[in-house]
Protein backbone atom coordinates (compact mmCIF):
# COMPACT_ATOMS: atom_id res chain seq x y z
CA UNK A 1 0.00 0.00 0.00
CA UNK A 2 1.33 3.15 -0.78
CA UNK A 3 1.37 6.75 -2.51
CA UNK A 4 -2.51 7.89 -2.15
CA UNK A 5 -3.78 4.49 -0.63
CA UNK A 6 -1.77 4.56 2.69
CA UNK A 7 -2.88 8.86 3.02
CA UNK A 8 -6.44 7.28 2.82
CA UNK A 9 -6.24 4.42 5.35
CA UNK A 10 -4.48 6.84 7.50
CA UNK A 11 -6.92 9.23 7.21
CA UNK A 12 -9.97 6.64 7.39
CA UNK A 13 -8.38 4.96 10.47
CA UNK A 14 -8.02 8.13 12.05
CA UNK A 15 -11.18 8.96 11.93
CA UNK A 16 -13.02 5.43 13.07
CA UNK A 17 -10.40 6.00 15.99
CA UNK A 18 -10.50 9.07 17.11
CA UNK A 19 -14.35 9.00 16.55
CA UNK A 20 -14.55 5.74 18.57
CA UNK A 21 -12.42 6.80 21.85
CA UNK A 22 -14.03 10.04 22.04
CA UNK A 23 -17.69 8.46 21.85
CA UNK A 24 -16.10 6.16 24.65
CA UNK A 25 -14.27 9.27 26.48
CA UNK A 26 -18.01 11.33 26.23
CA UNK A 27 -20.10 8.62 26.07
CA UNK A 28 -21.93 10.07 23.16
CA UNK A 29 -22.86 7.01 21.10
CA UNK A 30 -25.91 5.18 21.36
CA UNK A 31 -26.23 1.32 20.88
CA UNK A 32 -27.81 0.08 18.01
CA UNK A 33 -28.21 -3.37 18.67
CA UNK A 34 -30.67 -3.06 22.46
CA UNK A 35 -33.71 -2.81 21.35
CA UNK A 36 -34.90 -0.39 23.61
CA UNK A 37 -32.60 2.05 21.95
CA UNK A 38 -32.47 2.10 18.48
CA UNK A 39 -35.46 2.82 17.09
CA UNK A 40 -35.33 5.94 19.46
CA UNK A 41 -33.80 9.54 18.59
CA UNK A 42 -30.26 9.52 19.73
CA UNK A 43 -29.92 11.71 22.99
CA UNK A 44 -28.20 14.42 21.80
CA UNK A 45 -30.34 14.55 18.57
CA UNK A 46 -31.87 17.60 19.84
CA UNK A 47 -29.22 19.61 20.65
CA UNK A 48 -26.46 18.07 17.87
CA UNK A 49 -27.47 17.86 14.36
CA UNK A 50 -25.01 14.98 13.33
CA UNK A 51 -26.68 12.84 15.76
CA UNK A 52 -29.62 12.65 14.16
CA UNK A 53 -30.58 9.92 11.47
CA UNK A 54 -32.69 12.61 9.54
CA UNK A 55 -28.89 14.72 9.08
CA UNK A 56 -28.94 14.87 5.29
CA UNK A 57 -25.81 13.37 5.06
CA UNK A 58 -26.92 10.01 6.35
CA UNK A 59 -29.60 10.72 4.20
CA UNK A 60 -28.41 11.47 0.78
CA UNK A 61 -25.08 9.82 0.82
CA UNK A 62 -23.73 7.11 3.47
CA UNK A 63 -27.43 5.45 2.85
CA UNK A 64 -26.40 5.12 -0.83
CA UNK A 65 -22.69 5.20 -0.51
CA UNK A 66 -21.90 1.99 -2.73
CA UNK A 67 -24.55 4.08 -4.94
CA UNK A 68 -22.14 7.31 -5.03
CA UNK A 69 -18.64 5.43 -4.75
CA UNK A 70 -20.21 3.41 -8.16
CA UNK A 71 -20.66 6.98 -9.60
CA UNK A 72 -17.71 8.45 -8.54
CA UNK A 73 -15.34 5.55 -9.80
CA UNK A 74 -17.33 4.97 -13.36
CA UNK A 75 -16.86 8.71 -13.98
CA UNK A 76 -13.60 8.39 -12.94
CA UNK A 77 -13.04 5.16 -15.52
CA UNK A 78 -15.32 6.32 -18.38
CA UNK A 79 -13.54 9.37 -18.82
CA UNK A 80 -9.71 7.98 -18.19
CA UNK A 81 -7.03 7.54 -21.11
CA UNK A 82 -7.44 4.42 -23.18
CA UNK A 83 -4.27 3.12 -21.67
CA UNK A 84 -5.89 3.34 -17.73
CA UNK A 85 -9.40 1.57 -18.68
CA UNK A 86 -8.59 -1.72 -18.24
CA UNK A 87 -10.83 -4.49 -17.32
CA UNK A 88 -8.64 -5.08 -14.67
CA UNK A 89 -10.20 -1.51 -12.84
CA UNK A 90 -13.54 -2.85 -13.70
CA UNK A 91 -13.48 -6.03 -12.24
CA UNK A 92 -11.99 -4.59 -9.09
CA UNK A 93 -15.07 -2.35 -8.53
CA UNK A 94 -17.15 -5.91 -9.61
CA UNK A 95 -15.40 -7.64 -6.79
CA UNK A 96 -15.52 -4.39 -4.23
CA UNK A 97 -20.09 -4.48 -5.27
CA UNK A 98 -20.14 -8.82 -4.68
CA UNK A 99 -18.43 -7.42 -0.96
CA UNK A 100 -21.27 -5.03 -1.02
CA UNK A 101 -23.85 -7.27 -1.44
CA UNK A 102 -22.92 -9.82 0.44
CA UNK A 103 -22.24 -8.28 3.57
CA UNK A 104 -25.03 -5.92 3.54
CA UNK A 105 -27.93 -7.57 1.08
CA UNK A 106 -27.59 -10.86 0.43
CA UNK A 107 -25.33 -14.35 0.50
CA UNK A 108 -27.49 -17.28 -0.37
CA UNK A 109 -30.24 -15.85 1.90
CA UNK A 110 -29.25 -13.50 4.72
CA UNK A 111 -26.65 -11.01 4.47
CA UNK A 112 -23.18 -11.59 6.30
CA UNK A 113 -24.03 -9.13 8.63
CA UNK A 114 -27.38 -10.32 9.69
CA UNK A 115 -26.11 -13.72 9.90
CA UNK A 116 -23.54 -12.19 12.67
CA UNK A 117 -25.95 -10.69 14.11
CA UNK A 118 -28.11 -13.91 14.63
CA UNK A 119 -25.04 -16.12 15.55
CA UNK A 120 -24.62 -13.87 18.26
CA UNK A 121 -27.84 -13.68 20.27
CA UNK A 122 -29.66 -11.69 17.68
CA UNK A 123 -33.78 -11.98 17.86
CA UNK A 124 -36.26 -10.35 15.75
CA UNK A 125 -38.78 -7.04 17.61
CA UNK A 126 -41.07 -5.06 16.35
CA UNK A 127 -41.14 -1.88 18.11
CA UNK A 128 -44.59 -0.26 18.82
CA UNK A 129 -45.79 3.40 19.27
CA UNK A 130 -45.67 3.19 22.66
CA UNK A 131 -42.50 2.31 22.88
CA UNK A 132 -42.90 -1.35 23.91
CA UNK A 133 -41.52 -4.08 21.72
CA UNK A 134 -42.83 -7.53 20.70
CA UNK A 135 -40.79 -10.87 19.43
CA UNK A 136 -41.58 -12.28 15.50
CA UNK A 137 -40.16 -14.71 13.95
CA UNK A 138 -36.98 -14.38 12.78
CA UNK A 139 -38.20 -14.71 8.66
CA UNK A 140 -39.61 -11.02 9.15
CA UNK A 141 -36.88 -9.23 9.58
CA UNK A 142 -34.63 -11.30 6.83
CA UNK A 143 -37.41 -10.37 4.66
CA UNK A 144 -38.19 -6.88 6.16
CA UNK A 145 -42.16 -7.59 6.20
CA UNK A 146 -44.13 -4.51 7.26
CA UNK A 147 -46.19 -5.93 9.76
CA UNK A 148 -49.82 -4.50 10.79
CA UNK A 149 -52.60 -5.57 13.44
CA UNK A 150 -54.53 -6.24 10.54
CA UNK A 151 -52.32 -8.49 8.36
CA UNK A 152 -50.75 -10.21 11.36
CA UNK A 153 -53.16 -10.06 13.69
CA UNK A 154 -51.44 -13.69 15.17
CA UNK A 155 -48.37 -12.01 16.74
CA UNK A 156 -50.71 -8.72 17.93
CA UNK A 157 -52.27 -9.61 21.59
CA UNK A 158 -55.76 -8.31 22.06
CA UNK A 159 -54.77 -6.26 24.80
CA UNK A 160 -52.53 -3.61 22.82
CA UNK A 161 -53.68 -0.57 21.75
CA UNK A 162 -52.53 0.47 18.65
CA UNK A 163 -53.22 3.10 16.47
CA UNK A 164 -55.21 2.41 13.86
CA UNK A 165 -53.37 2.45 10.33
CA UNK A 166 -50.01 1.91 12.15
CA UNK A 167 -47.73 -0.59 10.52
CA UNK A 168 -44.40 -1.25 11.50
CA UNK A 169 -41.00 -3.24 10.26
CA UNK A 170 -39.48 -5.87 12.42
CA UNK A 171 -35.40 -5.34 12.56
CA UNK A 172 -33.03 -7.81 13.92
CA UNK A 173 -31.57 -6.62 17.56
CA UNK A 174 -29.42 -7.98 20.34
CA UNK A 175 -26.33 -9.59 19.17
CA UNK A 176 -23.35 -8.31 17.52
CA UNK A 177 -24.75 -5.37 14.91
CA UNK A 178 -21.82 -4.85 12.85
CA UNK A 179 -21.81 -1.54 11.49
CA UNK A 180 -22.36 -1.37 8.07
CA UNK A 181 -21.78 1.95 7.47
CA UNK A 182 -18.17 1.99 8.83
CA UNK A 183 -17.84 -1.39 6.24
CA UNK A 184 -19.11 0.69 3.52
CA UNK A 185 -17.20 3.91 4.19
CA UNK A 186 -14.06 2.04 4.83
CA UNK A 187 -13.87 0.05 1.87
CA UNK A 188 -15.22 2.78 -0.15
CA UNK A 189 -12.70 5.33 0.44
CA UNK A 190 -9.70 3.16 0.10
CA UNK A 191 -10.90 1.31 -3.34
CA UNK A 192 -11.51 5.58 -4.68
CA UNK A 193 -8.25 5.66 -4.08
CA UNK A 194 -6.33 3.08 -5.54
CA UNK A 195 -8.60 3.93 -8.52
CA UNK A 196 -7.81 7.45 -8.20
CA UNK A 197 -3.79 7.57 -7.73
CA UNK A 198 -3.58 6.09 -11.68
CA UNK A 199 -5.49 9.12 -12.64
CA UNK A 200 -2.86 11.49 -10.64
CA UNK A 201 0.47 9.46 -11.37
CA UNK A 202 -0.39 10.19 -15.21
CA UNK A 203 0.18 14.14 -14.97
CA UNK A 204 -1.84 14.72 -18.12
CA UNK A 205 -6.06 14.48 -18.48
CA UNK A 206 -8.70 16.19 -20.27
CA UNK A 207 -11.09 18.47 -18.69
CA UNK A 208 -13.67 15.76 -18.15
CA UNK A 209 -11.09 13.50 -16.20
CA UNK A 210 -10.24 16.26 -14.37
CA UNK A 211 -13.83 16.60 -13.56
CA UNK A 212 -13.93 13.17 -12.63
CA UNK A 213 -10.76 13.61 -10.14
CA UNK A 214 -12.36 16.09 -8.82
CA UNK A 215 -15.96 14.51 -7.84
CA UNK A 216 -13.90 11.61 -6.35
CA UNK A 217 -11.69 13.94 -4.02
CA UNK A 218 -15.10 15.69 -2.64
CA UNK A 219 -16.76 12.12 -1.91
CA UNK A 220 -13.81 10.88 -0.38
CA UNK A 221 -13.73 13.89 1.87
CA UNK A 222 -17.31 13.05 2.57
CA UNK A 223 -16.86 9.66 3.44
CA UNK A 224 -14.11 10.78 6.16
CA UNK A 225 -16.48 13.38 7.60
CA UNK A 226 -19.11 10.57 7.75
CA UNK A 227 -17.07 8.09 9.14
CA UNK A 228 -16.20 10.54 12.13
CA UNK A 229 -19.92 11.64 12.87
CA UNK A 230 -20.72 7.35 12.74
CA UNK A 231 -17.88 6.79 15.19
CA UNK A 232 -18.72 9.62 17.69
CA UNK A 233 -22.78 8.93 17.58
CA UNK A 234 -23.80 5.14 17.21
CA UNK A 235 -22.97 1.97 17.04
CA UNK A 236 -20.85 0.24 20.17
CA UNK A 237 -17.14 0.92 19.65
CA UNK A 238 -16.80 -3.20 19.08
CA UNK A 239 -19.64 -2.78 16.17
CA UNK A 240 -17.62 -0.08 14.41
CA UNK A 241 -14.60 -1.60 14.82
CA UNK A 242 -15.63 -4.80 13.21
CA UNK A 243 -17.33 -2.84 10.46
CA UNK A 244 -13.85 -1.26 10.13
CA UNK A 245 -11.86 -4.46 9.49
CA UNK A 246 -15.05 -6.14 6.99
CA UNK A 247 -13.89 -3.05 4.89
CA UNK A 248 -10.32 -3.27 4.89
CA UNK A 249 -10.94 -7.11 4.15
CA UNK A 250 -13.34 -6.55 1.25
CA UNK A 251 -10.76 -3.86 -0.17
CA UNK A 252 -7.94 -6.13 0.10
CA UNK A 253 -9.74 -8.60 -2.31
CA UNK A 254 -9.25 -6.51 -4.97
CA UNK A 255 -5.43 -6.01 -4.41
CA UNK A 256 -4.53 -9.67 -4.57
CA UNK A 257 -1.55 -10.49 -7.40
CA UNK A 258 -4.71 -11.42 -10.16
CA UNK A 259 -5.33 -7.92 -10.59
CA UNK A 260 -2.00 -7.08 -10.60
């Protein structure tokens, strides 16, 4: 790893770190796996924007970053010198979206990360308007049913009172939530950059490329800022820093001797 790869992981690890022991120091994150907590506004949501879910970064980019790094990179190859778009660079970012979906979407049923999450004491709650939760079967949240006293009226006890019209999605809690966001930010940032240092080591691009270089400097600088504001607000410093090391893994992939 060097050149523009090792100022990334630097500056990537800095920020999962430092974002990490000060949420530990402060005690300003909130953990996403207890059920009691997460589908609650964080604590400080009122009085710090970047703790809430609704901050329109969370929004409009981490929630699609594999969405934005795809972009960012296909800009970045579309408009490169003949000699730099290789298959090679496009079977990388192949490799980097399998990582993508199978930790986060799907691997012959359940996602890596929701199979962690099971292994380790996970169970499946829907949490209710008042604030009280109930157990479902696992299935709905690997399937991410919306569930409604109507349509389900078997896990619903005649006793609760529930708004009428309310319908709710079960999510997996308990266990070991791995943070997917730090995964996705991690290996994000570091595969824009090994993309990104054959674009600078050239010298010489039109103004498209440059364009291009450009777009992918701004989203990496995004992804740092995001990975901060994810280590100091949620997720249990164990969570993020497994979600660190499933990105550095799924980035490695693509800088085995094949694609060499």
């Amino acid at each position: 790893m060097s050149d523009l790869r090792l100022a990334a992981f630097t500056a990537i690890t800095f920020a999962v770190s430092f974002g990490t022991a000060y949420s530990i120091l402060y005690g300003t994150y909130i953990d996403t796996s207890d059920p009691l907590l997460a589908h609650l506004a964080h604590p400080l949501a009122k009085t710090v924007y970047w703790a809430r879910k609704s901050n329109f970064i969370n929004v409009y980019f981490i929630k699609l970053a594999w969405g934005w790094t795809s972009a960012a990179f296909l800009l970045l190859w579309a408009t490169s010198s003949p000699s730099t778009r290789t298959l090679t660079r496009m079977m990388q970012w192949l490799v980097e979206t399998a990582c993508w979906l199978t930790f986060t979407t799907w691997f012959f049923g359940p996602a890596v990360i929701d199979r962690v999450v099971l292994a380790s004491g996970g169970e499946c709650f829907v949490p209710l308007p008042s604030g009280d939760l109930i157990t479902v079967p696992t299935n709905y949240c690997l399937t991410k049913s919306t569930v409604t006293q109507t349509t389900h009226p078997d896990i619903f006890s005649s006793s609760l009172v529930i708004p009428e019209g309310w319908s709710g999605i079960p999510r997996l809690r308990k266990g070991h939530d791995v943070s997917g966001h730090i995964f996705l930010l991690t290996m994000s940032m570091l595969f824009l950059a090994d993309q990104l240092r054959l674009s600078l080591r050239s010298g010489t691009s039109s103004t498209q490329h440059k364009v291009a270089i450009a777009a992918n400097l701004i989203l990496m600088g995004i992804w740092i800022f995001a990975s901060l504001t994810t280590s100091v607000y949620f997720h249990s410093p164990f969570e993020k820093v497994t979600g660190y090391v499933l990105g550095l893994a799924g980035f490695a992939l693509t800088q085995a001797s094949v694609f060499s």
